[in-house]
PDB file of N, CA and C in Angstrom:
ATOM      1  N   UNK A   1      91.635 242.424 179.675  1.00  0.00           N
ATOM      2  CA  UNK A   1      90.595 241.943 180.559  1.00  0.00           C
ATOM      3  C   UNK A   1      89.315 242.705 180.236  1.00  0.00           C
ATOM      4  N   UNK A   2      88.441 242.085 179.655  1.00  0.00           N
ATOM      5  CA  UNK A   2      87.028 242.386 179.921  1.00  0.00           C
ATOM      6  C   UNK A   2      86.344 243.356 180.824  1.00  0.00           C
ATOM      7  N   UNK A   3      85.034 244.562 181.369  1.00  0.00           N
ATOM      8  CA  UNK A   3      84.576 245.140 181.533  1.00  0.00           C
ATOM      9  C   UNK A   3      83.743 244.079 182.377  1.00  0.00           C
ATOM     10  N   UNK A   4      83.221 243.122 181.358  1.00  0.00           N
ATOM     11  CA  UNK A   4      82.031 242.335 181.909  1.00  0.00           C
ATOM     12  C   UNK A   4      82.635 241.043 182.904  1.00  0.00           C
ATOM     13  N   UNK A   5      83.394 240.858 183.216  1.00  0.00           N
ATOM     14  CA  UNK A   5      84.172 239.958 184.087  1.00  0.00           C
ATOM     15  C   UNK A   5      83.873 240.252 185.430  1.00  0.00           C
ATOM     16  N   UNK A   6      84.340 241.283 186.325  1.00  0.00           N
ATOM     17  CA  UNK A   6      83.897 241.741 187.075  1.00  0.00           C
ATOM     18  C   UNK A   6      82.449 241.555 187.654  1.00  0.00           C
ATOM     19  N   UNK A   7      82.003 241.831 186.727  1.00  0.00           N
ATOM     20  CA  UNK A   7      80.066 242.118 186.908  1.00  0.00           C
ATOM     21  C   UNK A   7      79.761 240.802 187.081  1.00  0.00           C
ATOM     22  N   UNK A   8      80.139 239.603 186.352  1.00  0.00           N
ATOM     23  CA  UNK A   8      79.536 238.576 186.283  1.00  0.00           C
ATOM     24  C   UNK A   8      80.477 237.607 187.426  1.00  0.00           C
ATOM     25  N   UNK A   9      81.715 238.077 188.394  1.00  0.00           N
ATOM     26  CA  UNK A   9      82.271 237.221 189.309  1.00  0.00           C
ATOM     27  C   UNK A   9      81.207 238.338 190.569  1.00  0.00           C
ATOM     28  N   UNK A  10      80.979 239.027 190.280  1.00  0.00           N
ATOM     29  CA  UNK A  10      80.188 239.880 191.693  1.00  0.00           C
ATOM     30  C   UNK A  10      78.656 239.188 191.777  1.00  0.00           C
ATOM     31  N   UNK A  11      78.094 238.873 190.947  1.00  0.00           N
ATOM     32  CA  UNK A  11      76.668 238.522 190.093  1.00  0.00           C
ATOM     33  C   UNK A  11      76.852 236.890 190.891  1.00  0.00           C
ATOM     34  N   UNK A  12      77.994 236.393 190.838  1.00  0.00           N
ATOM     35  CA  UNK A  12      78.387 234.862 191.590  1.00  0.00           C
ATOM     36  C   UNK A  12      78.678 234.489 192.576  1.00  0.00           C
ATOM     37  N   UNK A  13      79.013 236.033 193.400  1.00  0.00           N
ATOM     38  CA  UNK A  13      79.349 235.872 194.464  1.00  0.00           C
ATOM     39  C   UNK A  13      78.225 235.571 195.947  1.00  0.00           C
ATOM     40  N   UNK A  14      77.234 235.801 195.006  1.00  0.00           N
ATOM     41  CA  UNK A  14      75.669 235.759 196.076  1.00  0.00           C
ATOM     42  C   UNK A  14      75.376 234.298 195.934  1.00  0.00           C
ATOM     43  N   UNK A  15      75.062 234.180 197.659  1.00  0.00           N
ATOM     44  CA  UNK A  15      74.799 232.681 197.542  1.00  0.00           C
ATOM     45  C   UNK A  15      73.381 232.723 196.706  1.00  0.00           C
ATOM     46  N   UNK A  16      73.035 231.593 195.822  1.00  0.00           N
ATOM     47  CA  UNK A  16      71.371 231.411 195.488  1.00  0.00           C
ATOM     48  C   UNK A  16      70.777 230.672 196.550  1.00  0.00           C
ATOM     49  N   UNK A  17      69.378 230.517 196.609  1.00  0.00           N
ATOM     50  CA  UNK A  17      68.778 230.300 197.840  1.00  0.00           C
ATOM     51  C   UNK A  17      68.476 228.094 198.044  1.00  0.00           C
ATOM     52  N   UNK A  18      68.833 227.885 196.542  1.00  0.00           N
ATOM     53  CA  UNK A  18      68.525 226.538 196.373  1.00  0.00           C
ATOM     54  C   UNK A  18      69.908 225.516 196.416  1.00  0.00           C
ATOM     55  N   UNK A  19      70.951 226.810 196.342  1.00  0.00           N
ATOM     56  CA  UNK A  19      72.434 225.885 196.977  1.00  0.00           C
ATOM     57  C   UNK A  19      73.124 227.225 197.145  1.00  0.00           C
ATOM     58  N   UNK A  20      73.181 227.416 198.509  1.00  0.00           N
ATOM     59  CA  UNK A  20      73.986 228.530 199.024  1.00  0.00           C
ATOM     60  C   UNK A  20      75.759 228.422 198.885  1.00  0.00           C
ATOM     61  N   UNK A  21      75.873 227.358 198.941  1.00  0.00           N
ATOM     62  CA  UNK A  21      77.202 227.015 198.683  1.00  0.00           C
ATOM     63  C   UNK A  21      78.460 226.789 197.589  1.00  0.00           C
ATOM     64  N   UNK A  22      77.348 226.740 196.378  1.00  0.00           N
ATOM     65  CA  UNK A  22      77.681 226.335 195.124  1.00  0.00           C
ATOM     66  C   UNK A  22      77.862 227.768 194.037  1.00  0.00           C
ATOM     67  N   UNK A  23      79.110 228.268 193.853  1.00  0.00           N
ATOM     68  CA  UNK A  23      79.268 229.264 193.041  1.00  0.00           C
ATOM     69  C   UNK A  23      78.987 229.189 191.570  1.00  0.00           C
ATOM     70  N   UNK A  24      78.737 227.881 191.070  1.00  0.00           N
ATOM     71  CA  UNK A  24      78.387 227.968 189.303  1.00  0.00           C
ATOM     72  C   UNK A  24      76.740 227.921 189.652  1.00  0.00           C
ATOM     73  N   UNK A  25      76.184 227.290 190.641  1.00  0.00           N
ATOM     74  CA  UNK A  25      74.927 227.603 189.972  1.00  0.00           C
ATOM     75  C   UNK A  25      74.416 228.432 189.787  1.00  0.00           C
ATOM     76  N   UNK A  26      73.311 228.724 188.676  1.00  0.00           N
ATOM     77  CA  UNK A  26      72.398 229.485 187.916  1.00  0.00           C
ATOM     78  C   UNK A  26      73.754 230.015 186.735  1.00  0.00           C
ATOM     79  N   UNK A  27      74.823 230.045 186.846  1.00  0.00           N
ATOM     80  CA  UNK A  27      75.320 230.479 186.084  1.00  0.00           C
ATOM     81  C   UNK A  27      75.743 229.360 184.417  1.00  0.00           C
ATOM     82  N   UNK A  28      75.540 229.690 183.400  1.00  0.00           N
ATOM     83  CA  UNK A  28      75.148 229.048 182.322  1.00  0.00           C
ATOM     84  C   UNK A  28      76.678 228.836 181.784  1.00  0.00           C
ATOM     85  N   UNK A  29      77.020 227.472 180.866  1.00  0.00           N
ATOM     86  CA  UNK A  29      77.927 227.299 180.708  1.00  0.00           C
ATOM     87  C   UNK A  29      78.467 227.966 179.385  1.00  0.00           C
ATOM     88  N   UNK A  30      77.353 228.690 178.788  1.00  0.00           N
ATOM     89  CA  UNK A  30      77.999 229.939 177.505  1.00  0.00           C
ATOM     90  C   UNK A  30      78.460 230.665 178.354  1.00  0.00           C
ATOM     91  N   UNK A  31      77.813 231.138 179.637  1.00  0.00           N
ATOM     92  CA  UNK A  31      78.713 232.348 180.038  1.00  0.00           C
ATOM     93  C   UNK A  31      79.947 231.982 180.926  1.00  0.00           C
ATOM     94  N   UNK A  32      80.593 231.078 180.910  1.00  0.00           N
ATOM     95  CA  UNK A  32      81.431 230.487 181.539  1.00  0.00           C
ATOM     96  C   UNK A  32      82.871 230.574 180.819  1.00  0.00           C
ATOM     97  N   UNK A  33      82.101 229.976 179.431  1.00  0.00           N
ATOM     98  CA  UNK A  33      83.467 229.648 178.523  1.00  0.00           C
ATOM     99  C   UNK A  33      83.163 231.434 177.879  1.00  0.00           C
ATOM    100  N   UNK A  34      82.533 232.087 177.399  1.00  0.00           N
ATOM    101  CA  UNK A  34      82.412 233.566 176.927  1.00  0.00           C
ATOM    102  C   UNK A  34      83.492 234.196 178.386  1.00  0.00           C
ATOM    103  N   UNK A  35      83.085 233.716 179.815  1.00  0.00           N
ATOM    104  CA  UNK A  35      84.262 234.963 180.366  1.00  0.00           C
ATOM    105  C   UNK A  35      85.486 234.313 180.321  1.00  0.00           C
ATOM    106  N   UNK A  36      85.767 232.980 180.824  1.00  0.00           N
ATOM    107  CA  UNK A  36      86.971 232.870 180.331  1.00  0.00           C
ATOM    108  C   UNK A  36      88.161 232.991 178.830  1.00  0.00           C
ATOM    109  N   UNK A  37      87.560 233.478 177.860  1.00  0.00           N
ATOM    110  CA  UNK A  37      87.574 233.802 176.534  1.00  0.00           C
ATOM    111  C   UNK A  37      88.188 235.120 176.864  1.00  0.00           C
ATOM    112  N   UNK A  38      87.481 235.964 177.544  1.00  0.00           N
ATOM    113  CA  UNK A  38      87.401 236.939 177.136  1.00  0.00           C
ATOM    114  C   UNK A  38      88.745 237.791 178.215  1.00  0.00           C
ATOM    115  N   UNK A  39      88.878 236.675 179.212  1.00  0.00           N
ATOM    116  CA  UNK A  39      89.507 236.901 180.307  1.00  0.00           C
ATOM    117  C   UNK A  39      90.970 236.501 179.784  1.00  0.00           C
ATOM    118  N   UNK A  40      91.163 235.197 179.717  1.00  0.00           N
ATOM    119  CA  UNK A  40      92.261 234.773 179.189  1.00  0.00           C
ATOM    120  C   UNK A  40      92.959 235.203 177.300  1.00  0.00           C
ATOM    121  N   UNK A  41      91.600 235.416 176.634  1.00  0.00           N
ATOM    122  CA  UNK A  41      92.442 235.043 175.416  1.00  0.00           C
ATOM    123  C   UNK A  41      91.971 233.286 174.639  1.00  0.00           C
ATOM    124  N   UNK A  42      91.606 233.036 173.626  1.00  0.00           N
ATOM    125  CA  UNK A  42      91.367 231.786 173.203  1.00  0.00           C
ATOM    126  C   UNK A  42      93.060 231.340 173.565  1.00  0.00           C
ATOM    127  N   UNK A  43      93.899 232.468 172.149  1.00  0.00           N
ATOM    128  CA  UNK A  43      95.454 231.232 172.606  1.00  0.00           C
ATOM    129  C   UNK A  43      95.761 230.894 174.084  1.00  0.00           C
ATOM    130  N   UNK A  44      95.276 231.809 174.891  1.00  0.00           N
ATOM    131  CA  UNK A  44      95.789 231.393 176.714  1.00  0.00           C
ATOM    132  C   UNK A  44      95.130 230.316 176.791  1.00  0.00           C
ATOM    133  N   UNK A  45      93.881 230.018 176.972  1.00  0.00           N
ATOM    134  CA  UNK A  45      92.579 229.512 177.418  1.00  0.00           C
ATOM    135  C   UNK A  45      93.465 227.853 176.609  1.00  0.00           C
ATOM    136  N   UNK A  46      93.761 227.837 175.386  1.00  0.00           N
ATOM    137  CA  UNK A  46      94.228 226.954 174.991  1.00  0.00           C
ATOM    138  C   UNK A  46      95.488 226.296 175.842  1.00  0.00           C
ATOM    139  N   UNK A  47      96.093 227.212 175.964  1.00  0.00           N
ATOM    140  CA  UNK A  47      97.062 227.185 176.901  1.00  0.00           C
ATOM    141  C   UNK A  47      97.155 226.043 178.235  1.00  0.00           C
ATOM    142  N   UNK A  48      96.409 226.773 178.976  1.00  0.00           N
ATOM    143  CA  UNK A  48      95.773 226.704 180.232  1.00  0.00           C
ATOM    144  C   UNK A  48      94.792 224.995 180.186  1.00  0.00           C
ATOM    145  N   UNK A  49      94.171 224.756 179.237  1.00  0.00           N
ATOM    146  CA  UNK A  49      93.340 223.687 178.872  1.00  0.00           C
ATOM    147  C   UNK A  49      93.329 223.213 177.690  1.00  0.00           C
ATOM    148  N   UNK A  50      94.199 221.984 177.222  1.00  0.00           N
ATOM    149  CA  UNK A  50      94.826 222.036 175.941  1.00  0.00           C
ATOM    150  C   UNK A  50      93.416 220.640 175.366  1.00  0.00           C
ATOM    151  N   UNK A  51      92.511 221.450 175.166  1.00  0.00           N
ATOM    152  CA  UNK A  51      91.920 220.773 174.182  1.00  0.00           C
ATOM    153  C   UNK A  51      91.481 221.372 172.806  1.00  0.00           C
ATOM    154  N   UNK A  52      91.014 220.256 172.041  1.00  0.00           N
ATOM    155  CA  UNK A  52      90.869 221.501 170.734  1.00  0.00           C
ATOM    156  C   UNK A  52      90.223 222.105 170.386  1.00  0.00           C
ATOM    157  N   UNK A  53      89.054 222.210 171.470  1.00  0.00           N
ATOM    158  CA  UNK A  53      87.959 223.421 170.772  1.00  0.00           C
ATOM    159  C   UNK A  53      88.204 224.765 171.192  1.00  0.00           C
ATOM    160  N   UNK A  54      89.635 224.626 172.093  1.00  0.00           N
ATOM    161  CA  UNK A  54      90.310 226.302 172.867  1.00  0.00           C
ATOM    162  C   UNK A  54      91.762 226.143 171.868  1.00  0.00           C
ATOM    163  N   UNK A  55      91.964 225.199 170.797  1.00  0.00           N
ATOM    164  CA  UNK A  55      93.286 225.722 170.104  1.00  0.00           C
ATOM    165  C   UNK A  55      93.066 225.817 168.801  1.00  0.00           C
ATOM    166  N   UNK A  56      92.109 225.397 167.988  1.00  0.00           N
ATOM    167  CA  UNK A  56      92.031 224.884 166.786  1.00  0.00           C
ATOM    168  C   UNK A  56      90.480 225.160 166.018  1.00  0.00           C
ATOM    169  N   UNK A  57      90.763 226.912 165.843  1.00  0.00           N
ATOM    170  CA  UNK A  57      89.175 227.409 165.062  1.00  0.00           C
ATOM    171  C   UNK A  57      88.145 227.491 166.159  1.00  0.00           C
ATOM    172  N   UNK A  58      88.580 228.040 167.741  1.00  0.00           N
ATOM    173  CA  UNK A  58      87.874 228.311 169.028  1.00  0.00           C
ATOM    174  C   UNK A  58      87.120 228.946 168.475  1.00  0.00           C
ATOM    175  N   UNK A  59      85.643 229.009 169.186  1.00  0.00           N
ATOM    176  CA  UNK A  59      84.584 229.619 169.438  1.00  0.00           C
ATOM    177  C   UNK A  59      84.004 229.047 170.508  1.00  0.00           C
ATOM    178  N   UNK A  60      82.425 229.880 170.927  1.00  0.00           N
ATOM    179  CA  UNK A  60      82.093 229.489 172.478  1.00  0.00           C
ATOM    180  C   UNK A  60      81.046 228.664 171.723  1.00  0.00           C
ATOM    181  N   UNK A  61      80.561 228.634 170.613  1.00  0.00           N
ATOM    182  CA  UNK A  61      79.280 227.366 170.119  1.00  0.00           C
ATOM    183  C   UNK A  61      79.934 226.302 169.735  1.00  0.00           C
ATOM    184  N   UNK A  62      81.496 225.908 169.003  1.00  0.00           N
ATOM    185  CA  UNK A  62      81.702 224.298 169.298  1.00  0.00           C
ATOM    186  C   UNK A  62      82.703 224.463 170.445  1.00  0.00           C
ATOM    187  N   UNK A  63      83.051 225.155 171.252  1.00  0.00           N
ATOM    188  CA  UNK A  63      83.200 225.060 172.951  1.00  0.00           C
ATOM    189  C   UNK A  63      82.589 223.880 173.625  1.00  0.00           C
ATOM    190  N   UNK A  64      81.050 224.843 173.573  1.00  0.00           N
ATOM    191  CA  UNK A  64      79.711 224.144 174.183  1.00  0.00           C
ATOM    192  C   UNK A  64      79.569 222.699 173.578  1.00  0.00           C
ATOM    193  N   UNK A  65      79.710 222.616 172.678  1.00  0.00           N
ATOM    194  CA  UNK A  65      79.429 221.402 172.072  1.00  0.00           C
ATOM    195  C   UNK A  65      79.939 220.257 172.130  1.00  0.00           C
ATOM    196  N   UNK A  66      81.206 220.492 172.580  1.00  0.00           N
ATOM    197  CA  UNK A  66      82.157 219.873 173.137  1.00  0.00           C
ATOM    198  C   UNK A  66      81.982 219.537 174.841  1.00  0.00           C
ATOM    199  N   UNK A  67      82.271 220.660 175.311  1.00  0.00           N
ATOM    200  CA  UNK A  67      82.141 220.385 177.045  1.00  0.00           C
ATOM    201  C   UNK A  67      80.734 219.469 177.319  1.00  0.00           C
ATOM    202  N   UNK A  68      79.486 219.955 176.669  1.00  0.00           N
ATOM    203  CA  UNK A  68      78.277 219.684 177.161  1.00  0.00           C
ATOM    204  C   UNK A  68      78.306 217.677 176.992  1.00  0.00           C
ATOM    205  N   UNK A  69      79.488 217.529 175.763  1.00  0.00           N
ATOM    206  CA  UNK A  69      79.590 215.882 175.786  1.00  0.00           C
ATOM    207  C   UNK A  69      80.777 215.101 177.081  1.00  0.00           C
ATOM    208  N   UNK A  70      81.168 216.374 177.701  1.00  0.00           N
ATOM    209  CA  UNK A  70      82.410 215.428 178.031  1.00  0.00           C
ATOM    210  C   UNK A  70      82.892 216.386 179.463  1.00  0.00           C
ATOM    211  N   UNK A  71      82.753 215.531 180.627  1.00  0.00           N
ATOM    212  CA  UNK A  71      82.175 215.651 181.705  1.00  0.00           C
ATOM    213  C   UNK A  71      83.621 215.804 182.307  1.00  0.00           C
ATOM    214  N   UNK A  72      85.063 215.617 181.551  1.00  0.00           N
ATOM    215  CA  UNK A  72      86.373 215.371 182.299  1.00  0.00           C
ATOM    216  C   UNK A  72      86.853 217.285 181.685  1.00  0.00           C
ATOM    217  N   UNK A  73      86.376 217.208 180.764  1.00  0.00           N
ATOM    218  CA  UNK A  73      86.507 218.796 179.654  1.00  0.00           C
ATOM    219  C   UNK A  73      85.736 219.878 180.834  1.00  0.00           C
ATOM    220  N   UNK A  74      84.435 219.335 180.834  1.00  0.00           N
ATOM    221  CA  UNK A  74      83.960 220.352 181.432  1.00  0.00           C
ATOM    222  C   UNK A  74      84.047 220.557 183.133  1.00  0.00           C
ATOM    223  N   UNK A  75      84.698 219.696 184.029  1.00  0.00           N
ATOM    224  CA  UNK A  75      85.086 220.047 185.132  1.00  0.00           C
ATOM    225  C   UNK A  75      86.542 221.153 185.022  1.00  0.00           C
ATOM    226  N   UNK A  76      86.986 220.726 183.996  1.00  0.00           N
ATOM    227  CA  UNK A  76      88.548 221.480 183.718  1.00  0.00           C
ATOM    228  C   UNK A  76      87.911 223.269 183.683  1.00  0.00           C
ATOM    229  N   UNK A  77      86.850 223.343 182.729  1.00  0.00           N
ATOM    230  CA  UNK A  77      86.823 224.469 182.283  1.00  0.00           C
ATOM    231  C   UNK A  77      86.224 225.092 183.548  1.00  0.00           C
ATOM    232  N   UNK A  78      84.964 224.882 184.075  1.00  0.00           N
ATOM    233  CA  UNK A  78      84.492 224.752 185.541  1.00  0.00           C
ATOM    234  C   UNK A  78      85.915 225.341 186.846  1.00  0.00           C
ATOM    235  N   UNK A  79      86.933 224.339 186.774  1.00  0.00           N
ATOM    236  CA  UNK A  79      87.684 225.003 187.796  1.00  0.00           C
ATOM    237  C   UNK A  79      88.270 226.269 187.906  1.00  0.00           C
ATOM    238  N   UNK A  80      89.109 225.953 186.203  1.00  0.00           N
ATOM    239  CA  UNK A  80      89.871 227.444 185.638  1.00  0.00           C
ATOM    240  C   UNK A  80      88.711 228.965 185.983  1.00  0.00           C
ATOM    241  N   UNK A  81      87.965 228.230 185.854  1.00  0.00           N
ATOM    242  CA  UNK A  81      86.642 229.749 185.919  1.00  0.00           C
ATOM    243  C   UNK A  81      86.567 230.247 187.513  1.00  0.00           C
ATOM    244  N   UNK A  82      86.268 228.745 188.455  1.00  0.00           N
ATOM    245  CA  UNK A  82      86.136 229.803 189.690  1.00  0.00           C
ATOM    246  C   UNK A  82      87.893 230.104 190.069  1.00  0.00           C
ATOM    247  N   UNK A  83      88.819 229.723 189.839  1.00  0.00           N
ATOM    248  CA  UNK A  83      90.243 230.311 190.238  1.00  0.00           C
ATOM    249  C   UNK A  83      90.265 231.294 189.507  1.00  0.00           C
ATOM    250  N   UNK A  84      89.841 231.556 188.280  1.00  0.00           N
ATOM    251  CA  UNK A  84      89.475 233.221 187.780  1.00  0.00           C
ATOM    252  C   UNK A  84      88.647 234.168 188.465  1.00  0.00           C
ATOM    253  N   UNK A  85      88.179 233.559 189.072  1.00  0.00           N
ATOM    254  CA  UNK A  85      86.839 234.352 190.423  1.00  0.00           C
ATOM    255  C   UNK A  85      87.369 234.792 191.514  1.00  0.00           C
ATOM    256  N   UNK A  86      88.118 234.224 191.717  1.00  0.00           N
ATOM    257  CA  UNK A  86      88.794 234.265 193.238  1.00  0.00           C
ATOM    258  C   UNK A  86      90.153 234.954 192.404  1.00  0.00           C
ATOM    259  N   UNK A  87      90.823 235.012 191.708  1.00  0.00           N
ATOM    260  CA  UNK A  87      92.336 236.002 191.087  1.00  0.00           C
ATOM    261  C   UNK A  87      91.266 237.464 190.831  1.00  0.00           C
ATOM    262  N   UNK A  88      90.487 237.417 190.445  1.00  0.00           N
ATOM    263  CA  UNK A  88      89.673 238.556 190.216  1.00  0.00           C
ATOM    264  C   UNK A  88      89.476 239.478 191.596  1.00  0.00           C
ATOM    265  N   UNK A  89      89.003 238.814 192.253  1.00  0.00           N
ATOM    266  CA  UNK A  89      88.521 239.368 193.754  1.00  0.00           C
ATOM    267  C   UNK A  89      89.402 239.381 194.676  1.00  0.00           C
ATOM    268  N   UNK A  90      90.689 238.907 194.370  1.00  0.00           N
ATOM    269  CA  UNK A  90      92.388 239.135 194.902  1.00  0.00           C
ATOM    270  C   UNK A  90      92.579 240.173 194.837  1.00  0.00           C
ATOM    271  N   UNK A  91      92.666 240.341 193.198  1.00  0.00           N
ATOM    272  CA  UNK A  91      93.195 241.893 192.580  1.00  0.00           C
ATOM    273  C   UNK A  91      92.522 243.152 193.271  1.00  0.00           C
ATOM    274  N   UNK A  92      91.121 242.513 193.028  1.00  0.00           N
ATOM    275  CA  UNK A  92      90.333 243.780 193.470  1.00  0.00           C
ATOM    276  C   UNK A  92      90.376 244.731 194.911  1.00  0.00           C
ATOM    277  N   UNK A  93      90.304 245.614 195.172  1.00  0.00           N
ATOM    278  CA  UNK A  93      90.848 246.660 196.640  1.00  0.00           C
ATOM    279  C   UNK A  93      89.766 246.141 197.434  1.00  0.00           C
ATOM    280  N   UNK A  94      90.201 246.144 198.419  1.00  0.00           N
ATOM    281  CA  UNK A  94      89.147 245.786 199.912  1.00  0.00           C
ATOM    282  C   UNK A  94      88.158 246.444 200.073  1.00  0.00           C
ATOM    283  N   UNK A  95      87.147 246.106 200.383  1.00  0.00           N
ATOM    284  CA  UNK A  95      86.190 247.133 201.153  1.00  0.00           C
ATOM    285  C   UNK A  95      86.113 246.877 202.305  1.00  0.00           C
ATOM    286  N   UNK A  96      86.254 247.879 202.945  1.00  0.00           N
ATOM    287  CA  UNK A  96      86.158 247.674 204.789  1.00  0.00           C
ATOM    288  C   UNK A  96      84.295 248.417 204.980  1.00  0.00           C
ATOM    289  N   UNK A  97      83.756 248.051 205.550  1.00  0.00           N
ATOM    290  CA  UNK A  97      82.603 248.870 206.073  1.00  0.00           C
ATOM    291  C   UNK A  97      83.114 249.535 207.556  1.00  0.00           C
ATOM    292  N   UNK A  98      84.246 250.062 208.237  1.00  0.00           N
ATOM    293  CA  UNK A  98      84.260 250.358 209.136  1.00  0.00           C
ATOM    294  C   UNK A  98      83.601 251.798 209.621  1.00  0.00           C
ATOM    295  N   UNK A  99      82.941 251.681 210.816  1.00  0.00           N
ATOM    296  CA  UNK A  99      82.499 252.872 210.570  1.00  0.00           C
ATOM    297  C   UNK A  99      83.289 254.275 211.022  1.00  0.00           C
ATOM    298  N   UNK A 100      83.049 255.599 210.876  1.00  0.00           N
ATOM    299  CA  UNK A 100      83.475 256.582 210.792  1.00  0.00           C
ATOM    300  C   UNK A 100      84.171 256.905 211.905  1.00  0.00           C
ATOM    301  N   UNK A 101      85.223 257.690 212.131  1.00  0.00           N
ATOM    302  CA  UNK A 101      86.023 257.956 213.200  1.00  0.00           C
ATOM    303  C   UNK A 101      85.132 258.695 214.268  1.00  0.00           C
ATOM    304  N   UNK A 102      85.260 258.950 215.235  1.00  0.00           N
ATOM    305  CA  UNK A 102      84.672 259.741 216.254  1.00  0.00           C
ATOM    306  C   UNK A 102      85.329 261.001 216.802  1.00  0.00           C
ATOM    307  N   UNK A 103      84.918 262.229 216.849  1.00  0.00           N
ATOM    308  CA  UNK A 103      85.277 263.391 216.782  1.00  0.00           C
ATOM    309  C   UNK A 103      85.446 263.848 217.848  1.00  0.00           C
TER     310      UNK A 103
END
């Protein structure tokens, strides 16, 4: 697992102000297929979404080239990413803000 995974599901977790609701926006679809890459593995990622630009000579530039034509590809890759967002922020330990005991 990646370093930069983390940073970039925390970076998503803020609503933006032009769709508070919507977790991909502003976020770019190189960096989408780059964390899931990097998260899963191309052979997983293939796995997981059996098309051939994740089994057969993967990279994230004919990735893109691919998803950006084909709107059934790129909802697939789209979902796998935020259920990677949310397994991420599973794993991760709670933060409580509670405040301090009283003496």
């Amino acid at each position: 697992m990646s370093a930069d995974i983390p940073a970039i599901a925390l970076a998503d977790s803020a609503p933006a102000a032009g769709q508070p609701g919507n977790p991909l926006h502003g976020v770019k679809l190189e960096a989408v297929v780059a964390a899931l890459a990097a998260h899963y593995g191309w052979e997983n990622l293939g796995q997981r979404i059996n098309i051939r630009c994740f089994t057969s000579e993967p990279s994230v530039a004919s990735s893109l080239k691919f998803l950006r034509k084909t709107p059934w590809a790129r909802e697939k890759v789209e979902s796998l990413y935020l259920f990677m967002l949310r397994d991420i922020r599973r794993a991760s330990p709670a933060v409580h803000n509670f405040p301090p005991p009283k003496s």
